[in-house]
C-alpha atoms as a PDB file:
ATOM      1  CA  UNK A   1     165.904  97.968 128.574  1.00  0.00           C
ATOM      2  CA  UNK A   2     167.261  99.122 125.373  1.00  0.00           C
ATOM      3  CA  UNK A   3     166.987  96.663 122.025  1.00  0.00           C
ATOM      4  CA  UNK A   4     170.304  97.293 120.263  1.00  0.00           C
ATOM      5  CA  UNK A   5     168.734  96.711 116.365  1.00  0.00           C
ATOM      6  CA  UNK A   6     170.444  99.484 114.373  1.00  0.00           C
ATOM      7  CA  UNK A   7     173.838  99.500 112.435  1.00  0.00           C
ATOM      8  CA  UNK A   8     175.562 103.320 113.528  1.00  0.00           C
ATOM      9  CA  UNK A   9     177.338 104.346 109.968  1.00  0.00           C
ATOM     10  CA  UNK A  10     180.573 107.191 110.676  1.00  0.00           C
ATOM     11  CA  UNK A  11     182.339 108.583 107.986  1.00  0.00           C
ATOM     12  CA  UNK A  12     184.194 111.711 107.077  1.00  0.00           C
ATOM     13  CA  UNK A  13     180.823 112.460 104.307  1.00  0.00           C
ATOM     14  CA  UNK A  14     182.619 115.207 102.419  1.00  0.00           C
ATOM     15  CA  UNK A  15     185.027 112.632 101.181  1.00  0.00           C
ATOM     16  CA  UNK A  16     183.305 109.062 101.610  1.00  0.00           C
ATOM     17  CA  UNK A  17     179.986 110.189 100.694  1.00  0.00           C
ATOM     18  CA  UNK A  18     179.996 107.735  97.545  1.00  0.00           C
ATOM     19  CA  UNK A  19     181.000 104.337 100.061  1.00  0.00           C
ATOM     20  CA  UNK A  20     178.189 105.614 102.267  1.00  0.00           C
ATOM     21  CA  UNK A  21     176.210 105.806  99.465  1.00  0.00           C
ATOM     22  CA  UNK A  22     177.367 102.413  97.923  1.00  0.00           C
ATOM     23  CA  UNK A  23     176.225 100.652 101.699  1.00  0.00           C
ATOM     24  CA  UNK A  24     173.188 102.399 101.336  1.00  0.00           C
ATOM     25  CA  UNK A  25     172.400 101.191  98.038  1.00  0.00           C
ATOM     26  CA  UNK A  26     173.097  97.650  99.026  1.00  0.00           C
ATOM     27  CA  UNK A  27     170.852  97.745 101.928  1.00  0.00           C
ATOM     28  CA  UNK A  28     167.757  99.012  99.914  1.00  0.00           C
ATOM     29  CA  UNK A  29     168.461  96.621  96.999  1.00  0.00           C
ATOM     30  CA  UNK A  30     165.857  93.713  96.572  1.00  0.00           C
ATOM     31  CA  UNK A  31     168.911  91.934  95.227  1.00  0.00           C
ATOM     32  CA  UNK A  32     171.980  92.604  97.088  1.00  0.00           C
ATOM     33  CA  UNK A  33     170.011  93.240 100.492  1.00  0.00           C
ATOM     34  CA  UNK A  34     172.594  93.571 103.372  1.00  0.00           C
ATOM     35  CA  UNK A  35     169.676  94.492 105.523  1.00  0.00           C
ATOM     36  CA  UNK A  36     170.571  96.652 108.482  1.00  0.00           C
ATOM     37  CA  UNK A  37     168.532  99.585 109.859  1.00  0.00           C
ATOM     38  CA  UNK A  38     170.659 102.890 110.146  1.00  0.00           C
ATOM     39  CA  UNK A  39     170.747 104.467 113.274  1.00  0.00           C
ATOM     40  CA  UNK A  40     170.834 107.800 111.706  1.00  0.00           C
ATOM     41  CA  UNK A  41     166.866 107.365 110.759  1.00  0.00           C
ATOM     42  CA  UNK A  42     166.251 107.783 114.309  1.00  0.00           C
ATOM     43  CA  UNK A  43     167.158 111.398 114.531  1.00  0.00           C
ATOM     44  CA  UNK A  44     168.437 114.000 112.557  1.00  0.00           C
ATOM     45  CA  UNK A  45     170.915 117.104 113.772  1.00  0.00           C
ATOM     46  CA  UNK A  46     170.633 120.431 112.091  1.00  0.00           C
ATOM     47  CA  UNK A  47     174.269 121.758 110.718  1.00  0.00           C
ATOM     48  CA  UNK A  48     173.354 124.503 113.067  1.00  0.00           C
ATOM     49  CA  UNK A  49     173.434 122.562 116.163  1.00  0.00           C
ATOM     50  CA  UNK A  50     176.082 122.808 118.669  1.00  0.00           C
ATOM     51  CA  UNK A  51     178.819 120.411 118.248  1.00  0.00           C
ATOM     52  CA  UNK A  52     177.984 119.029 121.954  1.00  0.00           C
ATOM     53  CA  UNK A  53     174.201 118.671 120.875  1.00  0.00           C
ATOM     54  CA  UNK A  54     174.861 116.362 118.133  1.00  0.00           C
ATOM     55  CA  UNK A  55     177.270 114.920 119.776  1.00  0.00           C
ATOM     56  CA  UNK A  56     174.329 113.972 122.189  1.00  0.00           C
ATOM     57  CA  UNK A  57     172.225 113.045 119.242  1.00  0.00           C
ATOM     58  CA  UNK A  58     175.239 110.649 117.887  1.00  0.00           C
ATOM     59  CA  UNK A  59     175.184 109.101 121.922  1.00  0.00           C
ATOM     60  CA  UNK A  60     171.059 108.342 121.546  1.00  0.00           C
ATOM     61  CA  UNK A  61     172.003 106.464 118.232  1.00  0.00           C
ATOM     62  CA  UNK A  62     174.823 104.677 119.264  1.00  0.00           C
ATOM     63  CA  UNK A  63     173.009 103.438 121.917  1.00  0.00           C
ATOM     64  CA  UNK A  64     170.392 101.558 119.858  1.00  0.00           C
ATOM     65  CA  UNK A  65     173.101 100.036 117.615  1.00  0.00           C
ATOM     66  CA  UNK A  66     174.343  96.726 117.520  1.00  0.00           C
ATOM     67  CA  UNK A  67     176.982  97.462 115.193  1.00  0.00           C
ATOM     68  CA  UNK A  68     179.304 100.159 114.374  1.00  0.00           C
ATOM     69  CA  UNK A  69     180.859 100.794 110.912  1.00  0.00           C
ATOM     70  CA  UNK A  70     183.356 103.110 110.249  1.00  0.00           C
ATOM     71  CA  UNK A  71     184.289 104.008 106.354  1.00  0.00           C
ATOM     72  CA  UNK A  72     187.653 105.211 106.416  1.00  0.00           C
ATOM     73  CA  UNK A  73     188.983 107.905 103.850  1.00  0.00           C
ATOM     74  CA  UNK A  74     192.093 109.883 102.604  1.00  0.00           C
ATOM     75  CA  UNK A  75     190.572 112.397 105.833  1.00  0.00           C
ATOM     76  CA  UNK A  76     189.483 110.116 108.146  1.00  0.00           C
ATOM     77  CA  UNK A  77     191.751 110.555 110.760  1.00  0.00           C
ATOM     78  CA  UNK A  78     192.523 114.332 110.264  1.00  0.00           C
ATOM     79  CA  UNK A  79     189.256 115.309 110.293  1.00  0.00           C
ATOM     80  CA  UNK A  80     188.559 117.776 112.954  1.00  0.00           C
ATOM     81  CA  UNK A  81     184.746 119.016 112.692  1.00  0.00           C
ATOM     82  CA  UNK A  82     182.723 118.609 115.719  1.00  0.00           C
ATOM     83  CA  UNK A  83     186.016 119.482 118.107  1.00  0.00           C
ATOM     84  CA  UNK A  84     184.686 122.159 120.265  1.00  0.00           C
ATOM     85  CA  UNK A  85     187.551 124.494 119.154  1.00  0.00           C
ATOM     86  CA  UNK A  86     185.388 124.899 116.125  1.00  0.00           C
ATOM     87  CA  UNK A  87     181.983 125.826 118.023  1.00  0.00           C
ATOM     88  CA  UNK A  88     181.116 129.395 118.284  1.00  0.00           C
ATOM     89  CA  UNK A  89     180.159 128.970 121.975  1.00  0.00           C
ATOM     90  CA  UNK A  90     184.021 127.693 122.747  1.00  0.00           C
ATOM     91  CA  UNK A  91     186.204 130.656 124.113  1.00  0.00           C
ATOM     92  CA  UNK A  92     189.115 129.222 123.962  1.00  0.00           C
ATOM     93  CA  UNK A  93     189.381 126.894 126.801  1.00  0.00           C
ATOM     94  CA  UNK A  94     186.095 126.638 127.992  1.00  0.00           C
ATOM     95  CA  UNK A  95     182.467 126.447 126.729  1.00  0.00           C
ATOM     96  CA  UNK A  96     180.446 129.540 127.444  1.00  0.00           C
ATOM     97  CA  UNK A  97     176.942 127.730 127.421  1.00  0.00           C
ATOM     98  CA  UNK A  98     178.267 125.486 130.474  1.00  0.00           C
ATOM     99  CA  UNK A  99     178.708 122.477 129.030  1.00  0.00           C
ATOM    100  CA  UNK A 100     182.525 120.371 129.125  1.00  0.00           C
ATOM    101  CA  UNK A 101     184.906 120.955 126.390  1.00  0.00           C
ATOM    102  CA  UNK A 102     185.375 118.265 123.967  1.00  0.00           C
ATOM    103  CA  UNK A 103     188.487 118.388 121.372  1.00  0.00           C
ATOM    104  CA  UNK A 104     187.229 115.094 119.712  1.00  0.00           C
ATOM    105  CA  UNK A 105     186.146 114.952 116.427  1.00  0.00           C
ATOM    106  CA  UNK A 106     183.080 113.594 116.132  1.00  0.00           C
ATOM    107  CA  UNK A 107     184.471 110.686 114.057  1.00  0.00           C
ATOM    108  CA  UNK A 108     186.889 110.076 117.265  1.00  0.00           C
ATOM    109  CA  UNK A 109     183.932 110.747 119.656  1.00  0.00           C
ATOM    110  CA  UNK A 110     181.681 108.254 117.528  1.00  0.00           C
ATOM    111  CA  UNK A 111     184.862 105.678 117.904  1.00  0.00           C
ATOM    112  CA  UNK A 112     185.291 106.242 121.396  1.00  0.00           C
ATOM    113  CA  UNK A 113     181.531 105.616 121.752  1.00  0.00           C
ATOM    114  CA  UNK A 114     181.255 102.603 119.884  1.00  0.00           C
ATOM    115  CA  UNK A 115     184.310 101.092 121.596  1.00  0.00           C
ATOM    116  CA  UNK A 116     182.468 101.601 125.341  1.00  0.00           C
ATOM    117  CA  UNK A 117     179.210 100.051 123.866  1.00  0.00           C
ATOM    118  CA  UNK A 118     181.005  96.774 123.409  1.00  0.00           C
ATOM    119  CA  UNK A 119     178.955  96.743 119.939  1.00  0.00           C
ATOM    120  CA  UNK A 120     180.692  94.710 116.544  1.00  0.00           C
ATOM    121  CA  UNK A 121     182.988  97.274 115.108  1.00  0.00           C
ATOM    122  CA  UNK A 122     183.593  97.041 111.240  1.00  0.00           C
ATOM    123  CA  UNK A 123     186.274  99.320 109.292  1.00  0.00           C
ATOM    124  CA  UNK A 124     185.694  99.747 105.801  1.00  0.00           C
ATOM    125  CA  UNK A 125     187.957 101.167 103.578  1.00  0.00           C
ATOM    126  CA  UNK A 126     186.712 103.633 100.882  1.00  0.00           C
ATOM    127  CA  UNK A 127     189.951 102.345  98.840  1.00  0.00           C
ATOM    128  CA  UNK A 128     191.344  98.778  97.569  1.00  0.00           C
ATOM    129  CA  UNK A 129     193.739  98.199 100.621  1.00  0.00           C
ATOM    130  CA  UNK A 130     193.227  98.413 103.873  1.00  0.00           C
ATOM    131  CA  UNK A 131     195.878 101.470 105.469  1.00  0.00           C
ATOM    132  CA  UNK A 132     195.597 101.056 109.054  1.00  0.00           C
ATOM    133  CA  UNK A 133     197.606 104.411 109.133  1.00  0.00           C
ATOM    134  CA  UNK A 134     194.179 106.109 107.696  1.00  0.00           C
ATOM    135  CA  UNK A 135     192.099 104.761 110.755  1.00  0.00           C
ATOM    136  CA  UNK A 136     191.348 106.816 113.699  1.00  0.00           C
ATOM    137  CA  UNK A 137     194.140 105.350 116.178  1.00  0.00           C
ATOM    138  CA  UNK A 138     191.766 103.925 118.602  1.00  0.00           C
ATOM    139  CA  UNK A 139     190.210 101.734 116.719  1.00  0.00           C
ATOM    140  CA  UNK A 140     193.031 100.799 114.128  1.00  0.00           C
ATOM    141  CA  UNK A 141     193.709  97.472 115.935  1.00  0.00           C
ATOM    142  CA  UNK A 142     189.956  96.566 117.148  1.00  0.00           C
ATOM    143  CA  UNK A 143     187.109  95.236 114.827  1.00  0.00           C
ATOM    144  CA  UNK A 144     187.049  94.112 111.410  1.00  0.00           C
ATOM    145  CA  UNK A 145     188.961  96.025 108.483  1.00  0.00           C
ATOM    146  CA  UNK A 146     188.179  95.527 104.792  1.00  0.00           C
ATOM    147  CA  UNK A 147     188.266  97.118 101.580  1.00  0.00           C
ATOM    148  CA  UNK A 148     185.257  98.522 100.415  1.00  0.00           C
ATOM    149  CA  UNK A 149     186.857  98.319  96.542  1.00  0.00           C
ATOM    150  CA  UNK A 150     188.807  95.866  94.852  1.00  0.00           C
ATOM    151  CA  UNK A 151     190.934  96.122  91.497  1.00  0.00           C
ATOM    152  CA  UNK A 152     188.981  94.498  88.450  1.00  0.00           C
ATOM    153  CA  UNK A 153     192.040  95.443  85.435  1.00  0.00           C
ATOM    154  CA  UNK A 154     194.864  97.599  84.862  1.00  0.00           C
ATOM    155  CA  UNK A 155     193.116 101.276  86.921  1.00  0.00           C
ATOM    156  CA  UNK A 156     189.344 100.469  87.257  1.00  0.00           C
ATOM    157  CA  UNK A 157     188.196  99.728  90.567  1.00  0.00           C
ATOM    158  CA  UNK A 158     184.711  98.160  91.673  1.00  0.00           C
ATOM    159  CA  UNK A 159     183.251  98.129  94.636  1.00  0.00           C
ATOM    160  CA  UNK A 160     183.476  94.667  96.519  1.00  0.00           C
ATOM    161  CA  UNK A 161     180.148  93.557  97.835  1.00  0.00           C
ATOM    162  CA  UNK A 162     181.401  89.285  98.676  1.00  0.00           C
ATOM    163  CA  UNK A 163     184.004  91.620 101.104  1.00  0.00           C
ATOM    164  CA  UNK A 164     182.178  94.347 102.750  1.00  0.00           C
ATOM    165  CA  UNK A 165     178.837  91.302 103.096  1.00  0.00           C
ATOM    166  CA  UNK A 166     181.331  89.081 105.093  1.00  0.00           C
ATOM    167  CA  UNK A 167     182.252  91.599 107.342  1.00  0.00           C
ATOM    168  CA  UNK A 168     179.182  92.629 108.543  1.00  0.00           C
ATOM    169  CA  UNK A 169     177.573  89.121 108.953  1.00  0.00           C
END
């Protein structure tokens, strides 16, 4: 039997490194303390790695999670690294190593994933408002969705702890 302990964090990291950043932050804090254990300590997937191998790798850490939390970005849902049409081994229809073709992203293949585990799905937005028409489409009407930010004067945004806290109790 498998103990489902760790929180699975996806994001598109070129663009939402800083939320990741931000949850990471308030996990480690002494003060703010959202206290979850990231399922990406478990195992770590060289750049170099096929797309299906850390796809793999994403599977083994997905299954350990309890909850899945998705930051969504301006490039969320056009993303399109980890689609096999990118991998050197892909030949244009077909994968020459053997192994099944796969045109997900791995942001949709992590979605997909977390949606079969039946795990707590939560949607944060790297942004003040939550734009449903950001989100991967599979998910867009499942889970949680909240604003990671909120707007604190005339252009200055902070990021909203009370919001993102609630959400993943």
């Amino acid at each position: 039997m498998t103990y489902k302990t760790k929180t699975y964090i996806a994001a598109e990291w070129t663009g939402d490194h800083d939320a990741v950043e931000q949850l990471h932050k308030w996990n480690n804090s002494n003060y703010w303390g959202l206290n979850f254990h990231d399922a990406h300590e478990l195992t770590q997937a060289r750049d170099t790695s096929l797309n299906c191998t850390i796809k793999s790798s994403l599977k083994r850490r997905m299954d350990v999670s309890k909850c899945f939390i998705l930051i969504v970005g301006n490039n969320t849902k056009t993303v399109r690294a980890g689609s096999c049409q990118y991998c050197a081994s892909y030949n244009g229809f077909r994968c020459i190593r053997g192994y099944s073709a796969d045109s997900r992203s791995y942001i949709e293949y992590e979605c997909d994933e977390a949606i079969k585990a039946g795990i707590k799905i939560v949607v944060l937005y790297n942004a003040a408002t939550v734009d449903k028409n950001k989100c991967p489409d599979v998910i867009k009407n499942i889970g949680i969705h909240v604003a990671m930010k909120t707007k604190v004067g005339y252009n200055f945004y902070t990021w909203n702890y009370e919001a993102v806290k609630k959400a993943l109790q």
